[in-house]
Protein backbone atom coordinates (compact mmCIF):
# COMPACT_ATOMS: atom_id res chain seq x y z
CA UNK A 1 125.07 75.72 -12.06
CA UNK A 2 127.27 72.67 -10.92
CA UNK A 3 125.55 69.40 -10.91
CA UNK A 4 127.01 66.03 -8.88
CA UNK A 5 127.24 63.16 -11.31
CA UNK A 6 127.96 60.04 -9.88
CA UNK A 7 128.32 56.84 -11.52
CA UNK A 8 126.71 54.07 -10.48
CA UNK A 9 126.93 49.86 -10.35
CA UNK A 10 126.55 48.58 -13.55
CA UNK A 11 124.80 45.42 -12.56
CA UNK A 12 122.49 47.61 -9.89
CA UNK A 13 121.33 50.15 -13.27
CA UNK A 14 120.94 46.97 -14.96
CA UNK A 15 118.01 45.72 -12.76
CA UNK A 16 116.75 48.99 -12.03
CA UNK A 17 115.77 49.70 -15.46
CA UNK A 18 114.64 46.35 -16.25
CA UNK A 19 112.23 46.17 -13.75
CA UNK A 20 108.70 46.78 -14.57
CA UNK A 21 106.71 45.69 -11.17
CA UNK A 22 103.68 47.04 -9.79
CA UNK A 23 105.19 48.86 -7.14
CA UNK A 24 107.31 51.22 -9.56
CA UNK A 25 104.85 54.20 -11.07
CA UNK A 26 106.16 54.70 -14.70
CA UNK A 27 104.74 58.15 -16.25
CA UNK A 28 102.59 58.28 -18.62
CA UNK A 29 105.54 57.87 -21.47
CA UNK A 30 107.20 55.71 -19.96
CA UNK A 31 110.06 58.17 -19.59
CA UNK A 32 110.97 57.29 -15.95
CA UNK A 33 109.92 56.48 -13.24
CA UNK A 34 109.34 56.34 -8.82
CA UNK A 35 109.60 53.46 -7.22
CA UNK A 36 107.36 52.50 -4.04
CA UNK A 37 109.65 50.70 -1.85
CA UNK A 38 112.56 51.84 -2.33
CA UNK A 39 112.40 55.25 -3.34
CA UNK A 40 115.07 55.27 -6.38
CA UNK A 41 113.77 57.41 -8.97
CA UNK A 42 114.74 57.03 -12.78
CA UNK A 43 114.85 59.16 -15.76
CA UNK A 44 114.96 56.65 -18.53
CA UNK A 45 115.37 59.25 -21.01
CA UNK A 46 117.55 61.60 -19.68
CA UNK A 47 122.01 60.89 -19.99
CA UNK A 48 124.86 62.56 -18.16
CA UNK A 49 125.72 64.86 -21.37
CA UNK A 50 122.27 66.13 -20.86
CA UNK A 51 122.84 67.22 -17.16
CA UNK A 52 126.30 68.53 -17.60
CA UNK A 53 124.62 70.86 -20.56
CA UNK A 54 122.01 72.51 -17.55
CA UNK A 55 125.46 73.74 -15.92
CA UNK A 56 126.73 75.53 -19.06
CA UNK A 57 124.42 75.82 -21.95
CA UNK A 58 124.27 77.70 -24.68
CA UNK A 59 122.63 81.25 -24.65
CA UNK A 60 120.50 80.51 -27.13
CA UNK A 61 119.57 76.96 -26.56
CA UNK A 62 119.02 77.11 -22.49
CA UNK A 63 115.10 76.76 -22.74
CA UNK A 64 115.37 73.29 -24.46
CA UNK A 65 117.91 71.91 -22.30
CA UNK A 66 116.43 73.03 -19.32
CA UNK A 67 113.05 71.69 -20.51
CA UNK A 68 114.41 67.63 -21.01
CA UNK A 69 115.29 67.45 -17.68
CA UNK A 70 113.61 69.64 -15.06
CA UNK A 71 110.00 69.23 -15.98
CA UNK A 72 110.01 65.01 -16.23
CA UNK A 73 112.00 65.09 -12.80
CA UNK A 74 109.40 67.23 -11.19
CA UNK A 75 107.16 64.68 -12.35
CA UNK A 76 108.92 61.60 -10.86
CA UNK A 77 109.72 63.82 -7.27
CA UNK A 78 105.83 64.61 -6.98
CA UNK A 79 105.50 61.10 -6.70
CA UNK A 80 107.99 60.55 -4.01
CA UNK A 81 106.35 63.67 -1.98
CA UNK A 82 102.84 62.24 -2.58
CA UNK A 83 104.25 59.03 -1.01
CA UNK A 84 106.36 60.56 1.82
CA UNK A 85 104.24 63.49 2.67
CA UNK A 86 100.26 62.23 3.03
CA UNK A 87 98.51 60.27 5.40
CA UNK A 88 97.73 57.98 2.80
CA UNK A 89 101.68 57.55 2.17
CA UNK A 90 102.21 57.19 5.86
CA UNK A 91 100.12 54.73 6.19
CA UNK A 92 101.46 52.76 2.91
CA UNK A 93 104.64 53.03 3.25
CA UNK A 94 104.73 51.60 7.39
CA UNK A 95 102.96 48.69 6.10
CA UNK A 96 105.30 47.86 3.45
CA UNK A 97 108.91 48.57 5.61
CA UNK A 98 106.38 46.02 8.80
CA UNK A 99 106.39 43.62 6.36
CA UNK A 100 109.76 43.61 5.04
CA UNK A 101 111.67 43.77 8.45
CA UNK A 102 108.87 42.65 11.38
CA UNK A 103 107.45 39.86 9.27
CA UNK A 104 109.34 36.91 9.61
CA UNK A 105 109.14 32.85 10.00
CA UNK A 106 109.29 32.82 13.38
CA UNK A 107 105.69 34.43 13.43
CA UNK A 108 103.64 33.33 11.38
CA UNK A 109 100.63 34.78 12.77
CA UNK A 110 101.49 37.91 10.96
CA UNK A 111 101.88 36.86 7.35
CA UNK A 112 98.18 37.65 6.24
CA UNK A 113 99.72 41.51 6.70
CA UNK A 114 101.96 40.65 3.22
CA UNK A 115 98.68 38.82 1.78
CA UNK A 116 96.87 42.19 2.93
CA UNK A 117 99.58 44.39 1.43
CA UNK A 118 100.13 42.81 -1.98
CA UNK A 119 96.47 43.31 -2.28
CA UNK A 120 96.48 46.73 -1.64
CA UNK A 121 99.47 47.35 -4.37
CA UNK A 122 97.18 46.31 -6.77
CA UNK A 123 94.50 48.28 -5.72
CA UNK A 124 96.69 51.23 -6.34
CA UNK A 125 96.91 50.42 -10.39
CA UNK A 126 93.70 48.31 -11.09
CA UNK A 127 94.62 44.77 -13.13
CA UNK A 128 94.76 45.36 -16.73
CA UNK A 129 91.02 43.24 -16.83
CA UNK A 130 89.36 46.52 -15.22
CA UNK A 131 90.81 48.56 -18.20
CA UNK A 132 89.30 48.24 -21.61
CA UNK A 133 90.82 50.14 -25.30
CA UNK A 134 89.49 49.42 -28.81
CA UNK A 135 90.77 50.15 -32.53
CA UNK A 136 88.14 53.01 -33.71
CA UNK A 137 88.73 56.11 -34.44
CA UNK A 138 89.76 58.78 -31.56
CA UNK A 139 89.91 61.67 -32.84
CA UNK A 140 88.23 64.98 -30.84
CA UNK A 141 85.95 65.65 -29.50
CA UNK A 142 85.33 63.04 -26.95
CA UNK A 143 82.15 62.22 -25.28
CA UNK A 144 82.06 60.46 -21.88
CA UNK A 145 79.31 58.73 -19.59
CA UNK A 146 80.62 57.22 -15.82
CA UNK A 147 79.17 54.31 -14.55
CA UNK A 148 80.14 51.97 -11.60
CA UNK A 149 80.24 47.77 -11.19
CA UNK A 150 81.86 45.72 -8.72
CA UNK A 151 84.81 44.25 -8.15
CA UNK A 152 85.61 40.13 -8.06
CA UNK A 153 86.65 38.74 -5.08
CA UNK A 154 89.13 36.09 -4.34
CA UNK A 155 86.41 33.36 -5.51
CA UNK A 156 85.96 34.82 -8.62
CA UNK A 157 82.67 36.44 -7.57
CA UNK A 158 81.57 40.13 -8.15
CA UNK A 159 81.61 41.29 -4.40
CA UNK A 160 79.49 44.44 -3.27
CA UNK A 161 82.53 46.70 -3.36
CA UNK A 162 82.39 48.84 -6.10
CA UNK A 163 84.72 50.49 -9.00
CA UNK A 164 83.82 53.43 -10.65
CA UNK A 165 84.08 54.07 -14.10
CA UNK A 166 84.58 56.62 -17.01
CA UNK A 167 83.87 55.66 -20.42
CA UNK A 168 85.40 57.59 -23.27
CA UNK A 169 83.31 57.38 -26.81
CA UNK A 170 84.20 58.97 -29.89
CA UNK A 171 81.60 61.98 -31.90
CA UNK A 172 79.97 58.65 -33.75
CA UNK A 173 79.18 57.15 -30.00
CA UNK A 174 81.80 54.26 -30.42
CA UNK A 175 83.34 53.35 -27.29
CA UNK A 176 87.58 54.27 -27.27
CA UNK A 177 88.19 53.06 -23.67
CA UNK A 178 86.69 52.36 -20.40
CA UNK A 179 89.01 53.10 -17.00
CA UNK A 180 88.56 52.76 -13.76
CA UNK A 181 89.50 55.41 -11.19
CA UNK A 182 92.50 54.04 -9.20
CA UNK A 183 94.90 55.71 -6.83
CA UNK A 184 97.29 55.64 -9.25
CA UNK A 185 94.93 58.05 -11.87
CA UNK A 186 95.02 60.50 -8.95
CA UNK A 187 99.02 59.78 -8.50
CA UNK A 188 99.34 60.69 -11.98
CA UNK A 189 96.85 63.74 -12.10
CA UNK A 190 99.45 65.34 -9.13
CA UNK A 191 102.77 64.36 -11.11
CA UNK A 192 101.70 66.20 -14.05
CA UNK A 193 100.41 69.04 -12.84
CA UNK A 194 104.03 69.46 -11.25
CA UNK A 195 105.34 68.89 -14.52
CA UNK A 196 103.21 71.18 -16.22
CA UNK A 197 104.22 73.83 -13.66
CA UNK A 198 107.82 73.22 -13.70
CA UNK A 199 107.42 74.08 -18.04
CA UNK A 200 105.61 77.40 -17.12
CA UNK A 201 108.09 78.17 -15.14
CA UNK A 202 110.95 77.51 -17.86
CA UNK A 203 108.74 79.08 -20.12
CA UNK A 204 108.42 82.65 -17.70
CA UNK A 205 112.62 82.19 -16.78
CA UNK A 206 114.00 81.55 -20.36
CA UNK A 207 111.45 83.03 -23.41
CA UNK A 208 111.11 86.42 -24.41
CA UNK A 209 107.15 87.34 -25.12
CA UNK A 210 107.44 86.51 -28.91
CA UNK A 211 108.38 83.37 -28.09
CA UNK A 212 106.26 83.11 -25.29
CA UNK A 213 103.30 83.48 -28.18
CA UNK A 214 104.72 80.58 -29.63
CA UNK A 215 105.71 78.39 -27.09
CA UNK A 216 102.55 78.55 -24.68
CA UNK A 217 100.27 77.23 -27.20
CA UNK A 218 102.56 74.56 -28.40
CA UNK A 219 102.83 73.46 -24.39
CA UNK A 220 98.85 73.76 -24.07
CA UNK A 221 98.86 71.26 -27.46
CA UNK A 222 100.90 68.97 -25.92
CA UNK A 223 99.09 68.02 -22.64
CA UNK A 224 95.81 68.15 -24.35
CA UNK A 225 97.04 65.93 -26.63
CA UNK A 226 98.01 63.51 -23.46
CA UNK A 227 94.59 64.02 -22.54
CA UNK A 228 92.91 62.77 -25.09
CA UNK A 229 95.35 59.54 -25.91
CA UNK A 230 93.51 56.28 -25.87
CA UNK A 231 96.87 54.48 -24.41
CA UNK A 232 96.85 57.45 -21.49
CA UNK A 233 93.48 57.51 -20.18
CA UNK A 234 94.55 55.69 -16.95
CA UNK A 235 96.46 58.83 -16.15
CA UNK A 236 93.76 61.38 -17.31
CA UNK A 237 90.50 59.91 -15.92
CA UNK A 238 90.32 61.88 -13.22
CA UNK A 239 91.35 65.77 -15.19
CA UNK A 240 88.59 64.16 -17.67
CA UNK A 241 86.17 64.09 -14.93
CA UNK A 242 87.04 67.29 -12.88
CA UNK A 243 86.86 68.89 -16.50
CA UNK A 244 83.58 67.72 -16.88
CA UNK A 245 82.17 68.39 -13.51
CA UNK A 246 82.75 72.20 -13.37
CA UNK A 247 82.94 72.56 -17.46
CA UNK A 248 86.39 73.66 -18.47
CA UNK A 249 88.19 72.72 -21.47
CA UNK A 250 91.45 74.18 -20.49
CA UNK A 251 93.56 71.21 -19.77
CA UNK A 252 96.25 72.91 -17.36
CA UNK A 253 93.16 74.65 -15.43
CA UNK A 254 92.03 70.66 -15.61
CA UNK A 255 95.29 69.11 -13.97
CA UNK A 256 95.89 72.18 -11.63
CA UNK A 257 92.41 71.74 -9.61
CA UNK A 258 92.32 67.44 -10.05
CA UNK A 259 96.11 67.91 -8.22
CA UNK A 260 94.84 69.91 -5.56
CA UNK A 261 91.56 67.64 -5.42
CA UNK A 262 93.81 64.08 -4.78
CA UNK A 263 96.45 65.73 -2.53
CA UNK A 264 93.37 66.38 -0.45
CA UNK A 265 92.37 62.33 -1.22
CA UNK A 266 95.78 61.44 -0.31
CA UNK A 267 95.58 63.40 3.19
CA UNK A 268 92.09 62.59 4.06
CA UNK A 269 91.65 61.18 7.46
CA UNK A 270 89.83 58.01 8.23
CA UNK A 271 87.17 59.49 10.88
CA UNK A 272 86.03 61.95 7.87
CA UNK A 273 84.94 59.49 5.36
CA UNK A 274 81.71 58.89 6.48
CA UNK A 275 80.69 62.64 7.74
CA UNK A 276 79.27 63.20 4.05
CA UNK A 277 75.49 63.62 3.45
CA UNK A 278 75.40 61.66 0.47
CA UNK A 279 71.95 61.68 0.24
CA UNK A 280 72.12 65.54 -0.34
CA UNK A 281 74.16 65.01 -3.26
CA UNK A 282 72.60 61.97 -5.28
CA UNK A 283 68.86 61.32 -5.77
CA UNK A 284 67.62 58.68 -4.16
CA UNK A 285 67.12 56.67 -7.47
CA UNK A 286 70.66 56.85 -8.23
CA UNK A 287 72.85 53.69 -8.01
CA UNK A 288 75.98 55.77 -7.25
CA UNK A 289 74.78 56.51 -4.19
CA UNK A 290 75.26 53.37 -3.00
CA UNK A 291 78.18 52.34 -4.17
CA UNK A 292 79.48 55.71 -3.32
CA UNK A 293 78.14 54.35 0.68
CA UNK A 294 80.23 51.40 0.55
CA UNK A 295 83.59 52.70 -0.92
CA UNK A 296 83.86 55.20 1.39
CA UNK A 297 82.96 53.08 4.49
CA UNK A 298 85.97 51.27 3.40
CA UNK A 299 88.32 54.95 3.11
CA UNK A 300 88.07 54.71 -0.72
CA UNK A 301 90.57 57.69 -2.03
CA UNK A 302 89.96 57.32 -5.74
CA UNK A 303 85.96 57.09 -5.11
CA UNK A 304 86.42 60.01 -3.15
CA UNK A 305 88.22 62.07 -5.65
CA UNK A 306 85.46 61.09 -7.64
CA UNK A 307 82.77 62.22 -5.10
CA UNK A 308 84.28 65.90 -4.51
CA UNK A 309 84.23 65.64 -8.52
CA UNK A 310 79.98 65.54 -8.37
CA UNK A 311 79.97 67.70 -5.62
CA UNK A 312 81.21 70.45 -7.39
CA UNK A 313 79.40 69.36 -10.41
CA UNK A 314 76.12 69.69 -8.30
CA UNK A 315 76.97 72.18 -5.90
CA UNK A 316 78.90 74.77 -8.08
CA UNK A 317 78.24 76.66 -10.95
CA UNK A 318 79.86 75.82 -14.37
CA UNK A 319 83.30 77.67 -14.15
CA UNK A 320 82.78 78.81 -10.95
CA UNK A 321 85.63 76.36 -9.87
CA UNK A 322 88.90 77.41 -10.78
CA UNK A 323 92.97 76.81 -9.22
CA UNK A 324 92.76 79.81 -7.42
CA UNK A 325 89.62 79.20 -5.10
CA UNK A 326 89.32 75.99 -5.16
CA UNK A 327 90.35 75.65 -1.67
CA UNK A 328 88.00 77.93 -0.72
CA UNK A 329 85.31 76.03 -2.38
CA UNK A 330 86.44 72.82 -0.88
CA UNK A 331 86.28 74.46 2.92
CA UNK A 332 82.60 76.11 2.43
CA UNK A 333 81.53 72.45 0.58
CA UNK A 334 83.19 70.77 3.49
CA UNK A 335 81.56 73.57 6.03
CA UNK A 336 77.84 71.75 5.17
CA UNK A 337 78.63 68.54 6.18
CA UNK A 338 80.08 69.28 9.21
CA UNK A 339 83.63 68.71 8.28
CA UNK A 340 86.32 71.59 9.04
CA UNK A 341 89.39 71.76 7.15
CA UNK A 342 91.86 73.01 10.16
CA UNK A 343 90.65 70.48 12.38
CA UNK A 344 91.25 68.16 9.62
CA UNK A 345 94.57 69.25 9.10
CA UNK A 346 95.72 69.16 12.56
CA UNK A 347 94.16 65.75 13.15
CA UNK A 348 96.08 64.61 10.11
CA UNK A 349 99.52 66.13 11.58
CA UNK A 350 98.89 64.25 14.60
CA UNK A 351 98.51 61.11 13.16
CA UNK A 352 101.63 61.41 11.05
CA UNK A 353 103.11 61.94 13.96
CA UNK A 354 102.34 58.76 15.65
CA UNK A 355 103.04 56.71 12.32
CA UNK A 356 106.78 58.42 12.92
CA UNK A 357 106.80 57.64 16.02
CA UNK A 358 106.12 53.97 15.32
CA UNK A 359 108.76 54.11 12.21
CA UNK A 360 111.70 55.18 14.51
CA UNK A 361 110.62 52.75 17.48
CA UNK A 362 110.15 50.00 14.78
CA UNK A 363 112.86 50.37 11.90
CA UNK A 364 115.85 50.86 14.02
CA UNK A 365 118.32 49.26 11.74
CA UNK A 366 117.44 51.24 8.26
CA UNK A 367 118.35 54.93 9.21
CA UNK A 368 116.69 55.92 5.52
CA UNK A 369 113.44 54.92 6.69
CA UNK A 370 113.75 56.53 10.13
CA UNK A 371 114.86 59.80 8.58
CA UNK A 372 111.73 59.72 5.37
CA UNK A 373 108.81 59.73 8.35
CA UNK A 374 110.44 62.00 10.53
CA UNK A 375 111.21 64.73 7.92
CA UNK A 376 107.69 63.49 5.74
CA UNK A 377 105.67 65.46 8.53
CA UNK A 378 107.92 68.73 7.87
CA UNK A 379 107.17 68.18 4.45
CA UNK A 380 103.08 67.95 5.19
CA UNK A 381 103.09 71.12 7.63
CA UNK A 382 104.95 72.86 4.65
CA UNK A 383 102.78 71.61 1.88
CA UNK A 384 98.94 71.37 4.41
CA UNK A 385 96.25 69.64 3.12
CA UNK A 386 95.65 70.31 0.05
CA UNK A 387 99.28 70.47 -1.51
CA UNK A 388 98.13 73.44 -3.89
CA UNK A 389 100.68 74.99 -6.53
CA UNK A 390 103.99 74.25 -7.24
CA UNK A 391 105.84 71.82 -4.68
CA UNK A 392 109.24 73.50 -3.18
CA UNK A 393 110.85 70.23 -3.95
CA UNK A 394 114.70 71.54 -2.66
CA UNK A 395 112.67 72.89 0.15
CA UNK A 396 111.36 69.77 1.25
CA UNK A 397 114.58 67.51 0.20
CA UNK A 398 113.13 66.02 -2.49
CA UNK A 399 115.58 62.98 -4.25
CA UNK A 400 118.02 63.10 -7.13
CA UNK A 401 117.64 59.91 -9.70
CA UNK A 402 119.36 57.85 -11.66
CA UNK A 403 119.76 58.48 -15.72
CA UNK A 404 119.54 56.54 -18.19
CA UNK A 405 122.89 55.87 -18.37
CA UNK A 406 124.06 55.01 -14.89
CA UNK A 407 124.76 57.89 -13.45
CA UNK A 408 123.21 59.83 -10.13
CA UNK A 409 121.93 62.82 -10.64
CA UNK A 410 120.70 65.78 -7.68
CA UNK A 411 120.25 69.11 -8.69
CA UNK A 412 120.80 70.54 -5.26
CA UNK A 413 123.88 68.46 -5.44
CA UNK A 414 123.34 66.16 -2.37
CA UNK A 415 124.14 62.71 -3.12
CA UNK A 416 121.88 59.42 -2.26
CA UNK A 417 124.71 57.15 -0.64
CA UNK A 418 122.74 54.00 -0.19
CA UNK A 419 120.44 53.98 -3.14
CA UNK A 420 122.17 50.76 -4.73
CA UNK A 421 122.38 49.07 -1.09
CA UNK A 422 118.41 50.23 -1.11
CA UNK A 423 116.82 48.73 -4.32
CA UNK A 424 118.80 45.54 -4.14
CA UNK A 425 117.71 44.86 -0.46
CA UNK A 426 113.53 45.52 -2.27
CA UNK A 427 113.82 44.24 -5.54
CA UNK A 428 112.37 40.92 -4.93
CA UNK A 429 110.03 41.70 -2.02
CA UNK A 430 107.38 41.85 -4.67
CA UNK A 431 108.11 38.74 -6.19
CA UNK A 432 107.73 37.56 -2.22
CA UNK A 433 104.54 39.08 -1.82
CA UNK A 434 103.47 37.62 -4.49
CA UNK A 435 104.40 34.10 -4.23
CA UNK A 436 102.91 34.17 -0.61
CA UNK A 437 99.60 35.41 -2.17
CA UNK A 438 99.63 33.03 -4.52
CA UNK A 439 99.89 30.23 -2.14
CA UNK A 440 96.91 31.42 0.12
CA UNK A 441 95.04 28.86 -1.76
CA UNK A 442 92.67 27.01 0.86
């Protein structure tokens, strides 16, 4: 296997890997990284010497090269599908390439749409003030409760619209963290699922059985031991609750349905939010129901991936859920509230396509942006609704990244010429948004 390796500005690696914004989604480790507005992915970790070792490596030592790179890439690509491949990235993504080229001095009119927008970017990863850790012991097993509050508004006021919550408590009933459910959680739920696939997959291609004995396990350790880090809850909260709700305690099983669960979040259409029964699910007594009524009158994806979470908890049987019909489930579920998964997916094709169309018509001078909506809705039909199983990433012409070390790396050896050109035109458009929040002071 021959890999391009291109080396890139310093200066441009420089700021690429000293940026820590909102808009980038780092993984859970910290070990790279997808950024939101311009789509440069980064593998923080990973150096030339360790790409140029996939094209010629030892016999004996292939599994552990392979495994550095390949799985954490998946990880960073999912993200850049789940952006450029969903209604919900559709819609995202047009709002932040109207505000960057459309909105400018001359009209004025328009700037609440970057007020609007830089809101919305922090809706994706709730402020740290939502998020709570403390200093007692975390060791297994953990308990959990989920509750809901409300969120402050601009006045400093808790507004009606609420945030749900999972609490994580230790076996003596101390409290280890509280998290919200954020777009993000479900972000990160998808990304490693594709990671954990891509090491099955190295594990099948490389190991013999005896060392498949070995190795399996040690995998299995490893993301249950992610699961159950107080610093990572933001990125398990919602396995933790899909866990939970149809009572598994295999992790992979955990990740593999909660994936499948917020691709389906991601691609949900706005006419569908409010077609669910909710009174069938919660008693009337309950306070989630209605919270639940007012986040998803406002098209709340992470309260929904949180609803479908209690409807299989009520509707299902415990286990009865698993990776391989949970699609199934989803479309009988879905059947008794009137809602029909092919007419959802065609509706949802349909509306990517007019996004597109409003891309090309609008973003005439960035030929990128042009080309990521109008081959994103190959990449949906390809993928459908729910996005289950591993993604054909070369399939669907999923991005190299940049190493650690300044160099570009695709493994279907297709090179990125504009990436540089790319983040330097975005890097401060955050800062921008930001400032022009900040002065909406009146």
């Amino acid at each position: 296997m021959d890999f391009k390796l291109i080396k890139l500005d310093d200066a441009f690696c420089h700021q690429l890997f000293s940026s820590s914004q909102p808009n980038k989604l780092p993984n859970s480790i910290s070990e790279g990284s997808y950024d939101i507005f311009s789509q440069a992915i980064e593998l923080n970790i990973i150096e030339k010497c360790d790409v140029e070792a996939l094209s010629n490596p030892h016999p004996n030592n292939k599994y552990p090269v392979f495994k550095k790179v390949l799985p954490l890439l998946a990880h960073e690509q999912a993200h850049w599908v789940d952006y450029t491949s969903t209604l919900f990235g559709f819609q995202f993504l047009y709002k932040v390439y109207y505000c960057f080229y459309k909105i400018t001095n001359e009209n004025t009119k328009e700037f609440y749409k970057k007020n609007l927008l830089f809101n919305e970017i922090n809706k994706i990863k709730f402020p740290e003030y939502y998020s709570t850790k403390f200093d007692v012991d975390s060791s297994r097993p953990w308990k959990y409760t989920c509750t809901a509050g409300q969120l402050f508004n601009k006045e400093g006021e808790l507004s009606e619209y609420p945030i749900f919550f999972t609490s994580f408590l230790n076996k003596h009933d101390e409290l280890i963290a509280r998290q919200p459910f954020s777009l993000c959680s479900l972000f990160e739920a998808s990304s490693t699922n594709q990671e954990i696939l891509a090491e099955i997959d190295l594990i099948n291609s490389f190991l013999s059985d005896d060392e498949k004995s070995v190795e399996i396990p040690l995998n299995q350790e490893k993301f249950l031991k992610r699961l159950y880090s107080p610093d990572l809850t933001e990125y398990s909260i919602a396995a933790h609750k899909l866990a939970n709700s149809i009572g598994t305690t295999d992790s992979i099983e955990a990740y593999k349905i909660s994936a499948t669960l917020a691709h389906l979040c991601f691609n949900f259409p706005s006419h569908a939010f409010r077609k669910f029964s909710l009174e069938k699910i919660y008693e009337p007594d309950d306070p989630t129901l209605s919270k639940m009524k007012i986040a998803l009158e406002h098209n709340d994806r992470a309260a929904l991936f949180y609803f479908l979470t209690d409807l299989l908890r009520i509707k299902t049987k415990p286990l009865e859920a698993t990776s391989n019909n949970i699609e199934e489930l989803i479309t009988k579920l879905f059947d008794e509230h009137g809602i029909t998964i092919s007419e959802m997916e065609n509706s949802v094709e349909q509306e990517l396509k007019l996004i597109t169309d409003e891309a090309v018509a609008s973003f005439k001078e960035d030929a990128y942006i042009q080309e990521l909506f109008s081959s994103g809705v190959d990449r949906f039909k390809k993928l459908g609704i729910f996005g289950t199983g591993k993604y054909p990433f070369k399939d669907i012409t999923a991005p190299g990244a940049v190493l650690g070390d300044g160099y570009f790396f695709d493994p279907y050896n297709r090179t990125d010429t504009n990436i540089e050109e790319r983040y330097s035109k975005f890097s401060k458009f955050l800062t921008h948004l930001e400032s022009f929040s900040n002065a909406c002071i009146f």
